[in-house]
Protein backbone atom coordinates (compact mmCIF):
# COMPACT_ATOMS: atom_id res chain seq x y z
CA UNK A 1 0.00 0.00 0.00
CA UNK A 2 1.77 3.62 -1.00
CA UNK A 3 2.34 6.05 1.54
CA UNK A 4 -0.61 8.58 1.67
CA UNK A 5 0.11 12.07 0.23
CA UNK A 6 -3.07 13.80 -0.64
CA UNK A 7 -5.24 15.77 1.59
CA UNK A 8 -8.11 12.61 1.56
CA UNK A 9 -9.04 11.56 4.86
CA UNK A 10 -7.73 8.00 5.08
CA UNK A 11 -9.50 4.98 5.23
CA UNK A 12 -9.00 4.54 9.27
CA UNK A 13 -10.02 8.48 9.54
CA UNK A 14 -13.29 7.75 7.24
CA UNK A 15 -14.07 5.19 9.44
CA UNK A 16 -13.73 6.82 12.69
CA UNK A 17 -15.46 10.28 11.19
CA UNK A 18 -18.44 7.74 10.75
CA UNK A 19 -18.46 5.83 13.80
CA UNK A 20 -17.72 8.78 16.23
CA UNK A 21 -20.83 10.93 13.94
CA UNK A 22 -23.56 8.00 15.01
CA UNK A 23 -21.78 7.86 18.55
CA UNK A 24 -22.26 11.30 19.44
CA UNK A 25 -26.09 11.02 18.78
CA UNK A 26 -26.25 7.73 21.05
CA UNK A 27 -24.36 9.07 24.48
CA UNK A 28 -26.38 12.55 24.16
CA UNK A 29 -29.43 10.70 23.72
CA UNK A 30 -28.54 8.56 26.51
CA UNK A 31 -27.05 10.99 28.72
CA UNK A 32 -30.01 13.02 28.58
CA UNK A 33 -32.78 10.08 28.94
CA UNK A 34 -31.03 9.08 31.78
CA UNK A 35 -31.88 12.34 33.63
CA UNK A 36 -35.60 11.24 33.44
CA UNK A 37 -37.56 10.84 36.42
CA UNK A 38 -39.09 8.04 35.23
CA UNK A 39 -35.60 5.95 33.40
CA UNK A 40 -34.97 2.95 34.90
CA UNK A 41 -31.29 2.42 36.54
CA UNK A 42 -31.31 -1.17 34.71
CA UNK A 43 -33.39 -3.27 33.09
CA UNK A 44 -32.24 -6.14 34.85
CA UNK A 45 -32.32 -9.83 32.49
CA UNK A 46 -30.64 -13.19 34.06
CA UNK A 47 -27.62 -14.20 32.52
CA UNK A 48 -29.36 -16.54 30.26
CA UNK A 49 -31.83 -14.09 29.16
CA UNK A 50 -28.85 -11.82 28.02
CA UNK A 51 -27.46 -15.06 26.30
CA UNK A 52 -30.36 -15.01 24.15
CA UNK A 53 -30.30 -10.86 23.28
CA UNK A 54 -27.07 -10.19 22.68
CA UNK A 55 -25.09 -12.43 20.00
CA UNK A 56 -22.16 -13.23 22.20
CA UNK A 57 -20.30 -15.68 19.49
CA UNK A 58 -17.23 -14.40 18.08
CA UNK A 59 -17.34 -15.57 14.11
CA UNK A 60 -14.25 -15.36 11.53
CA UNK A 61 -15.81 -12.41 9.53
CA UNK A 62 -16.31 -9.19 11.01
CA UNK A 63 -18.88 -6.84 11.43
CA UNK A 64 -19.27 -3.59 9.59
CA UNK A 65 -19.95 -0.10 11.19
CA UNK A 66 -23.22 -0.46 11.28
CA UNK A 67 -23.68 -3.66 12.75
CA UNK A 68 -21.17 -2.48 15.33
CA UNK A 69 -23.23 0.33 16.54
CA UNK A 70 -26.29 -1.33 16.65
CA UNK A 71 -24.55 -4.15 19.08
CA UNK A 72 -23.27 -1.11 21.37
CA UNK A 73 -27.22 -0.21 21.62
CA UNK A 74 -27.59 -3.32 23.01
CA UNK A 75 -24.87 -3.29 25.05
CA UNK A 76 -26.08 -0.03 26.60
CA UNK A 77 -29.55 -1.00 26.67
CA UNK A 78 -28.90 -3.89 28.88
CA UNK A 79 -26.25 -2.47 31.15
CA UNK A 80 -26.42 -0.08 34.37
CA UNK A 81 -26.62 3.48 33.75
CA UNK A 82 -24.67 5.07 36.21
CA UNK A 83 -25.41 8.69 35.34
CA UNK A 84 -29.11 8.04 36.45
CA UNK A 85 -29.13 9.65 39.74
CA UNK A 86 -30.73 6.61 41.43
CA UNK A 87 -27.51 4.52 41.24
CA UNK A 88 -26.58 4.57 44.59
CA UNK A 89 -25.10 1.10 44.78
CA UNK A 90 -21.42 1.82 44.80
CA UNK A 91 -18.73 4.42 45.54
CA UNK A 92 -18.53 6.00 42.27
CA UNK A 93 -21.03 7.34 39.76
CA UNK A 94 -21.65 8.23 36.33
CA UNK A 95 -19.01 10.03 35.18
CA UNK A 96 -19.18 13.71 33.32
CA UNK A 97 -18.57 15.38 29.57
CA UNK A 98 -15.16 15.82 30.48
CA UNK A 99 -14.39 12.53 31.58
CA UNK A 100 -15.45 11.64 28.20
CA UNK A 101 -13.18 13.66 26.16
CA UNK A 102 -10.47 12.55 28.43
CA UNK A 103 -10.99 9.13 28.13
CA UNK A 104 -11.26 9.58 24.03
CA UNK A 105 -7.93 11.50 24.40
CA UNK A 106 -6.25 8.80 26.03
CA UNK A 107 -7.97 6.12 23.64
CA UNK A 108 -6.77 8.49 20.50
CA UNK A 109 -2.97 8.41 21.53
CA UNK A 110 -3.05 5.01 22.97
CA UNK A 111 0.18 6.11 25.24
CA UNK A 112 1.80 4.07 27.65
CA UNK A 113 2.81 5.78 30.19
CA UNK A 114 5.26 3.80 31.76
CA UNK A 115 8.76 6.27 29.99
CA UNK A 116 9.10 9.50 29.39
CA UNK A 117 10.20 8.73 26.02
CA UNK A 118 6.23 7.88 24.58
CA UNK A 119 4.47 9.47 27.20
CA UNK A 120 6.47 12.86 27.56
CA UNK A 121 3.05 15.29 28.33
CA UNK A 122 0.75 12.56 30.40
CA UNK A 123 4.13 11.93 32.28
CA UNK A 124 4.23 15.53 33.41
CA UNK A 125 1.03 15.82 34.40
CA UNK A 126 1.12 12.54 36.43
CA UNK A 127 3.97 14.37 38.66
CA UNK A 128 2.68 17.35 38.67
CA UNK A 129 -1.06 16.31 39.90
CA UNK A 130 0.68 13.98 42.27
CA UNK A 131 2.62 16.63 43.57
CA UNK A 132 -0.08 18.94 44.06
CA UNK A 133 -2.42 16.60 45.77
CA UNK A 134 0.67 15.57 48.53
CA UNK A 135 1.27 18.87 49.19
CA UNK A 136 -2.61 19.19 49.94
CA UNK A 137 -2.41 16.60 52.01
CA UNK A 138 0.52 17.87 53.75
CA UNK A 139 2.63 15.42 53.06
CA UNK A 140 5.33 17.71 52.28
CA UNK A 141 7.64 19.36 49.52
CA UNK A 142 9.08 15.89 48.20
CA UNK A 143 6.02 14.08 48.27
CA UNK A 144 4.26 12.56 44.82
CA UNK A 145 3.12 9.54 43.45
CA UNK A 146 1.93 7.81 40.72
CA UNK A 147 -1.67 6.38 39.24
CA UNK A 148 -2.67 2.81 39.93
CA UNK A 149 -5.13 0.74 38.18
CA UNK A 150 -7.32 0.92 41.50
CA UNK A 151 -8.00 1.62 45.31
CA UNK A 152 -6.91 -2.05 46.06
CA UNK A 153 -3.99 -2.02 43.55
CA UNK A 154 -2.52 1.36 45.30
CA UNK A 155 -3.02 0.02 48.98
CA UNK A 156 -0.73 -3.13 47.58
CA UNK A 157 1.73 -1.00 46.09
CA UNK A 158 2.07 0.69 49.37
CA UNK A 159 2.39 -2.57 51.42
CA UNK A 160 4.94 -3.63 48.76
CA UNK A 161 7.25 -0.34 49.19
CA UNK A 162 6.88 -0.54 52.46
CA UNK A 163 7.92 -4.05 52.99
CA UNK A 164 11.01 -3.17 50.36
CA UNK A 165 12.04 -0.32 52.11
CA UNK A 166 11.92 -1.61 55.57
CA UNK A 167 13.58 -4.84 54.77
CA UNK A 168 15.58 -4.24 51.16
CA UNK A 169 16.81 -7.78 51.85
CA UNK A 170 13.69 -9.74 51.05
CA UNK A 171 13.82 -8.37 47.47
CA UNK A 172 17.06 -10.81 46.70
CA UNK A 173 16.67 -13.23 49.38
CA UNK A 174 13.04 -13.84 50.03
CA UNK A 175 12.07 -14.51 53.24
CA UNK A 176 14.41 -17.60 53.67
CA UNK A 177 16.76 -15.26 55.76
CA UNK A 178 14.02 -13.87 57.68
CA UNK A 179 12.91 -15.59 61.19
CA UNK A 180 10.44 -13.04 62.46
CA UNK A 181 6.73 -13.44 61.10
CA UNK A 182 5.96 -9.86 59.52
CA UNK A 183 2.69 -8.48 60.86
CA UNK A 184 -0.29 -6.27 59.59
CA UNK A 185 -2.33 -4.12 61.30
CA UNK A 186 -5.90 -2.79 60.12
CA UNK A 187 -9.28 -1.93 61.42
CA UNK A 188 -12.03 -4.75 61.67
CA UNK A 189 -13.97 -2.59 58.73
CA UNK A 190 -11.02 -2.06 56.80
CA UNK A 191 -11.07 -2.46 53.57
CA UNK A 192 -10.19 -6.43 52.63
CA UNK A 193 -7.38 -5.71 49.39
CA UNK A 194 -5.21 -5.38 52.53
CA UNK A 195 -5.76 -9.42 53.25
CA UNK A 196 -5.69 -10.15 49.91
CA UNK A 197 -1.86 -8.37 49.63
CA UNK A 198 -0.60 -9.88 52.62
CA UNK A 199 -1.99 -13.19 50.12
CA UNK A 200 -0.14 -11.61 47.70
CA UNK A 201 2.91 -11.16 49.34
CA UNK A 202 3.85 -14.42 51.30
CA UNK A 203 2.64 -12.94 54.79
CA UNK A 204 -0.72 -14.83 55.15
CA UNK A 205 -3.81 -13.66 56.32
CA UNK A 206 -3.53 -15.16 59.86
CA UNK A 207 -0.87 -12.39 60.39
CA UNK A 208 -3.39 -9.20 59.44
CA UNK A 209 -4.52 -8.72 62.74
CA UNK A 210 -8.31 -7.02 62.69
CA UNK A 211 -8.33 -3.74 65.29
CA UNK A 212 -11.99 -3.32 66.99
CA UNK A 213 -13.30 -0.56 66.22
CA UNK A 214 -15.77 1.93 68.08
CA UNK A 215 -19.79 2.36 67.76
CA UNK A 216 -19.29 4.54 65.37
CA UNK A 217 -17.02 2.10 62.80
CA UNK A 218 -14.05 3.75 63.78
CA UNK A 219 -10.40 2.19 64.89
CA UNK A 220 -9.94 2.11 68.32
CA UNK A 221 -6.47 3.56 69.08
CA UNK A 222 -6.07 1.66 72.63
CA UNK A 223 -6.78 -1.63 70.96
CA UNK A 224 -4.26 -1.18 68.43
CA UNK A 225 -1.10 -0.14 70.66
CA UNK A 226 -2.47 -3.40 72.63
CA UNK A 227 -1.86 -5.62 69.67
CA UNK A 228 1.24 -4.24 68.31
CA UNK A 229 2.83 -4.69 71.65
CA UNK A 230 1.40 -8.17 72.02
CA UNK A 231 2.63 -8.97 68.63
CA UNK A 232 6.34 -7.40 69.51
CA UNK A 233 5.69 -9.32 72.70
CA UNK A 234 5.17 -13.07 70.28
CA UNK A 235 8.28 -12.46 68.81
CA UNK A 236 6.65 -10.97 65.93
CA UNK A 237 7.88 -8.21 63.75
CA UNK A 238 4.98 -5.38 63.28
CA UNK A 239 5.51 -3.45 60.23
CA UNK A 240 2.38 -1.64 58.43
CA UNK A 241 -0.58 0.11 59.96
CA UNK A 242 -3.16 0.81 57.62
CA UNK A 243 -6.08 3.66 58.93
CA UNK A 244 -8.80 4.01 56.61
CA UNK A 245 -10.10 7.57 55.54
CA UNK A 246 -13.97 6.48 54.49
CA UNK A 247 -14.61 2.91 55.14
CA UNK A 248 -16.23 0.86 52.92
CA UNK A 249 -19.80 0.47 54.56
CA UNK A 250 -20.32 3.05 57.09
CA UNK A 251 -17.77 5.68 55.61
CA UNK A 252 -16.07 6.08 59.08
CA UNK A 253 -12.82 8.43 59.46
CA UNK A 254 -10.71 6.53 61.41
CA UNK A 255 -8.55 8.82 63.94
CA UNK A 256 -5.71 9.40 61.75
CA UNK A 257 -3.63 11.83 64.15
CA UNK A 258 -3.53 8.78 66.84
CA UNK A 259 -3.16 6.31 64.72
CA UNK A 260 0.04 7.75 63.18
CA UNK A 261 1.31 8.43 66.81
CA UNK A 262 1.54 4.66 67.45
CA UNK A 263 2.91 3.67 64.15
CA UNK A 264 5.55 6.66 64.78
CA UNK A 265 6.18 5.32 68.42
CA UNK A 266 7.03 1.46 67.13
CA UNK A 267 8.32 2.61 63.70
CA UNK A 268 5.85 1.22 61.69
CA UNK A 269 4.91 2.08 58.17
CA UNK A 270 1.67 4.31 58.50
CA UNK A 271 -0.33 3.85 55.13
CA UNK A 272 -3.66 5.77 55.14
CA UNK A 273 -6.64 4.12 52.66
CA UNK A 274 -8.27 7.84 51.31
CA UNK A 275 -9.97 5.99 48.24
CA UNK A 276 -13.14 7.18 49.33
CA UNK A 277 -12.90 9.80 51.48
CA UNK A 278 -9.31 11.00 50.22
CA UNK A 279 -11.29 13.39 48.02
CA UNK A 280 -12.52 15.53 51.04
CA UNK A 281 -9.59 17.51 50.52
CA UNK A 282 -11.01 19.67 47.68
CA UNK A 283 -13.64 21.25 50.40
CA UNK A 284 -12.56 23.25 52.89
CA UNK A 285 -15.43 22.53 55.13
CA UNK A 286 -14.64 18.18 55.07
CA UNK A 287 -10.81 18.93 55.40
CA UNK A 288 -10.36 18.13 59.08
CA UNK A 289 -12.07 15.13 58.88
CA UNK A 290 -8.07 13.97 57.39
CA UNK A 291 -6.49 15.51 60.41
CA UNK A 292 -3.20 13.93 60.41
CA UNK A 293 -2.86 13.15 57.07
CA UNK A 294 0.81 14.53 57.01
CA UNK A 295 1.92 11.44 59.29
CA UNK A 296 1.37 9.37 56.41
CA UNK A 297 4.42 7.74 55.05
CA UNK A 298 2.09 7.02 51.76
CA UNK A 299 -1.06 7.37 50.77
CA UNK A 300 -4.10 6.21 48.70
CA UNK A 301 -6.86 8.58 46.96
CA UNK A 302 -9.51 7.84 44.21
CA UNK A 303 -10.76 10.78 42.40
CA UNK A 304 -13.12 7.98 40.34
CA UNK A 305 -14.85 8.02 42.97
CA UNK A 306 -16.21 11.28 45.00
CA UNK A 307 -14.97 13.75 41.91
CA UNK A 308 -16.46 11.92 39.32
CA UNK A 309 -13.44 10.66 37.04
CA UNK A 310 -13.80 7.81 34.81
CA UNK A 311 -13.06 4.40 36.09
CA UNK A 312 -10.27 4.22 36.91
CA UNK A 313 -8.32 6.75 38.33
CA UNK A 314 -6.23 6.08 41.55
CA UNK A 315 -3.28 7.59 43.10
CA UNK A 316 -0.84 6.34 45.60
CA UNK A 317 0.96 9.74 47.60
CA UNK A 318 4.03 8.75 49.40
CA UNK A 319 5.81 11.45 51.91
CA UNK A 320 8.80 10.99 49.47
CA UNK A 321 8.23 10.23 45.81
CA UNK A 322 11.44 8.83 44.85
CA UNK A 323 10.83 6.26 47.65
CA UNK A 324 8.42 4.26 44.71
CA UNK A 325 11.36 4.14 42.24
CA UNK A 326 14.34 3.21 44.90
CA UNK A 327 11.92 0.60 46.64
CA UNK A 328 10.49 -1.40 43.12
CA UNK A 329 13.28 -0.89 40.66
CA UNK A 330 14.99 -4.00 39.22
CA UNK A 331 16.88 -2.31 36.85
CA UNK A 332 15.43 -3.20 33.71
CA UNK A 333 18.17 -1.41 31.34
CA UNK A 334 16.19 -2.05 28.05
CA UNK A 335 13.19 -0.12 28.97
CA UNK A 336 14.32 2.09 32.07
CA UNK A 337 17.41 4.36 31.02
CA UNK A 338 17.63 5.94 34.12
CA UNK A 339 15.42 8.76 33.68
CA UNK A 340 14.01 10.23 36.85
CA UNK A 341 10.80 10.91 34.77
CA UNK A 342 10.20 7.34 33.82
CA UNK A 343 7.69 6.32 36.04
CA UNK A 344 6.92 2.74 35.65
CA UNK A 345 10.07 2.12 37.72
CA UNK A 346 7.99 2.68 40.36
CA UNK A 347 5.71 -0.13 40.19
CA UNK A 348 5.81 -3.65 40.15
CA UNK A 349 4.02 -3.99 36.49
CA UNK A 350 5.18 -2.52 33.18
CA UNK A 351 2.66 -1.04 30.89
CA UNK A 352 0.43 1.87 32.91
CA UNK A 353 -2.50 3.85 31.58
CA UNK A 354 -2.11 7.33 31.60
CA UNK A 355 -5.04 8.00 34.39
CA UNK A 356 -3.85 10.91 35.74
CA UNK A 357 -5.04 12.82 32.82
CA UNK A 358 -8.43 12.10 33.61
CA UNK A 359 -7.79 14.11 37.54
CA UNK A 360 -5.86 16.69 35.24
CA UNK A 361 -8.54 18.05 32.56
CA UNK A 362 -11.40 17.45 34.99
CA UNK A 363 -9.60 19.59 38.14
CA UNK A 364 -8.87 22.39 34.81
CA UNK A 365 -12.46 22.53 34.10
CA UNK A 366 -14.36 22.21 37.45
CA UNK A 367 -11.60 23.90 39.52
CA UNK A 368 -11.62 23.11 43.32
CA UNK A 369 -14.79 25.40 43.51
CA UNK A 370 -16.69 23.15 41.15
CA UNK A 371 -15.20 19.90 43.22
CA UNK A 372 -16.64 21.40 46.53
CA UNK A 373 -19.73 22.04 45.25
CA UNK A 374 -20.34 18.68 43.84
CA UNK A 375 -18.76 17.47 47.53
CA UNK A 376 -21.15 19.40 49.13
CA UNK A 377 -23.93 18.46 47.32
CA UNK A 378 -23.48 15.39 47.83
CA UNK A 379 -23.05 15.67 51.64
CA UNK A 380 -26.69 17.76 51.65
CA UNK A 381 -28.10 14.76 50.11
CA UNK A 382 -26.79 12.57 52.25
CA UNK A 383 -28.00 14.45 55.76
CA UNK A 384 -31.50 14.84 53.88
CA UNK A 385 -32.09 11.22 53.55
CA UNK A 386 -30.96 10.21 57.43
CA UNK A 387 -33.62 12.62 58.11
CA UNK A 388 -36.20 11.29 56.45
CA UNK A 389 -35.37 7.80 57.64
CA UNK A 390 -35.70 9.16 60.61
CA UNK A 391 -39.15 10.89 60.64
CA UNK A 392 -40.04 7.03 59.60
CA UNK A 393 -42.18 4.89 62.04
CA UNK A 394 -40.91 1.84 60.26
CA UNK A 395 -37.34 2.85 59.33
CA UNK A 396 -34.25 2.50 62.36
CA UNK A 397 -31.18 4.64 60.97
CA UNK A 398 -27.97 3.33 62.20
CA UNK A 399 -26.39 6.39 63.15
CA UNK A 400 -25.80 9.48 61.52
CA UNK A 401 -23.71 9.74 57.93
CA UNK A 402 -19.75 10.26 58.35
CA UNK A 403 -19.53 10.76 54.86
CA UNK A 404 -21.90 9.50 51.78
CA UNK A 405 -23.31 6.20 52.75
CA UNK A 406 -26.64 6.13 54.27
CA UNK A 407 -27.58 3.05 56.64
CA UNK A 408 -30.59 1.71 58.31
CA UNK A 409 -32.79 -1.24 58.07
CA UNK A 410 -36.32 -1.37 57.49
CA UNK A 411 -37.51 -2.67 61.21
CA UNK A 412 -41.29 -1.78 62.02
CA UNK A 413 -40.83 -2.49 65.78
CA UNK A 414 -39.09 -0.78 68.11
CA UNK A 415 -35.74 -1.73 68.04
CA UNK A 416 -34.16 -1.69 71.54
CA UNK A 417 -31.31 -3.43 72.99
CA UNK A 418 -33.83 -6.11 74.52
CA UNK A 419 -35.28 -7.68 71.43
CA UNK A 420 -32.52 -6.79 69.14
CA UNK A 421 -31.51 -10.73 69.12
CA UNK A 422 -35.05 -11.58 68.80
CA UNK A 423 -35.59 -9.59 65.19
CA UNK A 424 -31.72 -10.27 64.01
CA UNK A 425 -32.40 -12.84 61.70
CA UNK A 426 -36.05 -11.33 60.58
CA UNK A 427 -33.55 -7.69 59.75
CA UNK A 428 -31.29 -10.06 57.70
CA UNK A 429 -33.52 -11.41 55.64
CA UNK A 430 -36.34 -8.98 55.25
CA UNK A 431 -33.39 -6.14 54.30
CA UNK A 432 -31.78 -9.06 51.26
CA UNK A 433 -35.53 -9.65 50.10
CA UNK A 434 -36.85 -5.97 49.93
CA UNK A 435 -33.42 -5.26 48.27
CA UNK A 436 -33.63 -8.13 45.70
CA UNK A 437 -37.32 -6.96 44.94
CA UNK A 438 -36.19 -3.47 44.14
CA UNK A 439 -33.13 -3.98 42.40
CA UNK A 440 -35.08 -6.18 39.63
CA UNK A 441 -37.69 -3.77 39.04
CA UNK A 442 -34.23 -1.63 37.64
CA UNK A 443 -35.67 2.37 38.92
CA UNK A 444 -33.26 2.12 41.77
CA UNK A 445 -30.06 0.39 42.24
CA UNK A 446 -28.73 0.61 45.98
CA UNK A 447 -26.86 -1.77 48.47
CA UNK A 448 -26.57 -3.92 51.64
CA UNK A 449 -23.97 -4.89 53.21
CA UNK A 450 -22.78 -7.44 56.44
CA UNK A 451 -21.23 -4.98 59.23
CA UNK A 452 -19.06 -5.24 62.29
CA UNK A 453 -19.37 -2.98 64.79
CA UNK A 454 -17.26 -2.72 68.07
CA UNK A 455 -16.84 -6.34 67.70
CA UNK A 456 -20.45 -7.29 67.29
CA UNK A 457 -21.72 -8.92 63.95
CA UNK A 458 -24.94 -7.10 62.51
CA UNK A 459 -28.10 -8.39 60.22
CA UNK A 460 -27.47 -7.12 56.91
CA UNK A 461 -28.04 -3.38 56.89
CA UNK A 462 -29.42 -1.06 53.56
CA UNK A 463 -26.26 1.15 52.23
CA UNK A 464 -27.45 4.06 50.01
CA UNK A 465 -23.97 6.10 48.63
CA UNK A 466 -25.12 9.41 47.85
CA UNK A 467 -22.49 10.24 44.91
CA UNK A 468 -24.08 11.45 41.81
CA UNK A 469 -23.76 15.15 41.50
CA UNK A 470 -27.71 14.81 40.02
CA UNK A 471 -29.56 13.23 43.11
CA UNK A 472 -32.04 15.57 44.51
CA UNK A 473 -34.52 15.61 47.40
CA UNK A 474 -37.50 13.75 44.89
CA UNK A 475 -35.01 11.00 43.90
CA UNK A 476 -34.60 9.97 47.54
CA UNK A 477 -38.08 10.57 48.47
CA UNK A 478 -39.14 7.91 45.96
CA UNK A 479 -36.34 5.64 47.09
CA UNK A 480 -38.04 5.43 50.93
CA UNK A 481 -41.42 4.98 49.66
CA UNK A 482 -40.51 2.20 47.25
CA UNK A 483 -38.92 0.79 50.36
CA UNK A 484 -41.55 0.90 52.63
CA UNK A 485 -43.70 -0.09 50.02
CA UNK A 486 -41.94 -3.25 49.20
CA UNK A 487 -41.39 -3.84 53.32
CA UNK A 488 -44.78 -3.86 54.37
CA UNK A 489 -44.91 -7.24 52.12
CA UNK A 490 -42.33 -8.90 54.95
CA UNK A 491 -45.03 -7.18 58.48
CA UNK A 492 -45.85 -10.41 59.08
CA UNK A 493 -42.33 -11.75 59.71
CA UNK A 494 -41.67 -9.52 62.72
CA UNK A 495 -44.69 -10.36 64.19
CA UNK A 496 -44.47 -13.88 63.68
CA UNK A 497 -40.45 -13.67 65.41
CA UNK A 498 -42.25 -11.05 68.29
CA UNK A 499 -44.66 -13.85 69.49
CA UNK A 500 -42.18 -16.51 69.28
């Protein structure tokens, strides 16, 4: 084929001119229909009943542009739409127009942006971002970081530096040399990627040691100075704390400015978990709920989540940036040519998406004002609805919001410490029924979830994440009448358990 020298657009550029012109009409339309009052969240089909929609067979010929969009219709059709402001099932939302264009600008150069040399602009703006966001964290002038392909892959990252740092020897010798059993320490609602890298990593999940937290979901200080010094006292070798900034369920703040005390007093690495509530730091009025996020020798924030990036967009922060690359590196001369810029010597992978882009244009076009706002709006939400579970005969609201994520059960008794044992098993499985019910029907998606609390198991409680930057007061008024609609169907249950 001769090299193209006329001004003609080129076959690939005819084709993308044509697909990207039918595209544009498709995510308007379904941006815009997903606004609707009356759009459904889902429409929810079994896995076999997708089977027989969508043509899932891969065949030797392929399919024109046509026939390409009209199998992305279907794909949409049949999958969640998280811009509908009744997704409340997770810790991230629909994303926004700029996340779009990001993610098509990342798509279009299809950069790797693991060396400077092919990544030299999304390379810049991953250490400058990073930068920026350490030094609002007050982590101080040498702190930075890089992106991560998730919350759970930065929190391993940071176990992995910190194990590398702290004992450089177990990167040539394994632990063959090492007699001491190396111990973790996290809270009891932490989140679990920290068993899964101590999996990961040779140390075994009988040596993450589970910290009781408070009635309010939060890590009790006093319990974990007792276990590091009864691990020390085992001949054990303590060696990461993780505190968790937004748990998973309740969205507790764990007390950061203690915590990093103790891990100071037994020089222990302090790693704080901010994917969730990390993001708190773009509103002045949330910022002290990080107190003590400058003890932190690293880091771990998700903009995907509270800010609205696309999926997925994570950074690890350590206090010193060039702690990543002097930690991880092995040295590999034919990619790495010992350029400070090149940051996959940082990690423990190769290839890396250029994510930090995503942080970058959205952070230029909202500003921290427009970040606030949608913070803000979001906490509003979130105080609205625990009210009007409250003003609810039949509604019990766990305790008031720490950050986005709105418990309670559906309980129409009085719940009291008394009978609580009596109704346990009735809140478990009236809360997984009236859920299941709900979800199918596809106008609101929303979650439960098992809890812990100060070392008592709960029934399965209702978690409502009040993310989407589009959720008003009507929304959630709808979403505690369909409840209590669907609940009255499972009276009978508590009165059968009340007379037993």
């Amino acid at each position: 084929m001769d090299c193209q020298t006329h001004s003609d657009l080129s076959a690939d550029a005819r084709d993308l001119d044509d697909l990207i012109s039918q595209m544009k009409q498709i995510i308007v339309e379904y941006v815009n229909d997903s606004q609707r009052v009356d759009a459904r969240v889902v429409d929810f089909k079994t896995p076999d009943e997708l089977g027989n929609i969508i043509d899932f067979d891969l065949k030797e010929v392929g399919l024109g542009n046509n026939d390409i969009i009209l199998l992305v219709k279907s794909i949409m059709q049949y999958s969640v739409n998280t811009w509908n402001p009744c997704f409340m099932d997770k810790l991230y939302a629909g994303t926004n127009p700029v996340g779009i264009i990001s993610e098509m600008l990342i798509t279009i150069l299809n950069a790797n942006a693991h060396v400077f040399r092919v990544s030299p602009v999304f390379t810049l703006i991953e250490r400058i971002i990073s930068a920026r966001i350490g030094r609002m964290l007050k982590m101080g002038e040498t702190s930075g970081g890089i992106t991560c392909p998730g919350g759970a892959f930065s929190n391993q990252l940071a176990m992995i530096t910190a194990r590398n740092t702290m004992f450089p020897e177990i990167k040539t010798q394994g632990y063959s040399s090492f007699k001491n059993k190396l111990v973790i320490f996290t809270s009891e609602n932490g989140h679990y990627s920290v068993d899964k890298t101590a999996v990961t990593l040779g140390i075994g999940t009988d040596n993450v040691i589970k910290v009781l937290c408070d009635n309010k979901g939060r890590m009790s200080p006093g319990d974990l100075e007792r276990m590091i010094n009864q691990s020390i006292n085992s001949g054990n070798t303590p060696f990461f704390v993780n505190a968790t900034a937004g748990t998973t369920v309740l969205g507790a703040f764990d007390p950061l400015r203690a915590i990093g005390r103790i891990a100071k007093k037994y020089n222990l690495w302090y790693h704080i978990d901010g994917s969730w509530g990390g993001s708190v730091i773009f509103s002045k009025k949330r910022l002290p709920l990080l107190d003590g996020s400058e003890m932190a020798d690293s880091f771990t924030l998700n903009p995907h989540k509270m800010l609205g990036t696309p999926l997925q967009c994570s950074f690890l922060l350590m206090r010193d940036y060039r702690t990543l690359a002097r930690s991880n590196s092995l040295r590999a001369e034919y990619l790495f040519h010992g350029n400070n810029y090149d940051l996959g010597d940082g990690t423990v992978g190769c290839g890396r998406r250029p994510d930090a882009v995503k942080l970058f244009l959205g952070w230029k076009y909202y500003g921290i004002n427009g970040y606030e706002q949608r913070i803000e709006h979001a906490f509003s939400m979130a105080k609205y609805l625990s009210a009007l579970i409250k003003a609810k005969s039949k509604f019990k609201l766990l305790m008031e919001p720490a950050c986005l994520q709105v418990c309670f059960w559906y309980a129409p008794i009085e719940l009291c410490e008394n009978n609580y044992d009596v109704y346990r098993n009735v809140l478990d499985n009236v809360t997984k029924a009236v859920h299941d019910e709900i979800c199918k029907k596809g106008m609101f998606l929303f979650d439960y979830a098992p809890l812990k609390l100060a070392g008592k198991e709960l029934p399965a409680i209702f978690r409502v994440v009040i993310n989407s930057p589009s959720v008003q007061k009507c929304h959630l008024d709808n979403l505690v009448n369909e409840i209590e609609s669907v609940g009255k169907k499972f009276d009978g249950l508590f009165l059968d358990a009340s007379h037993q």
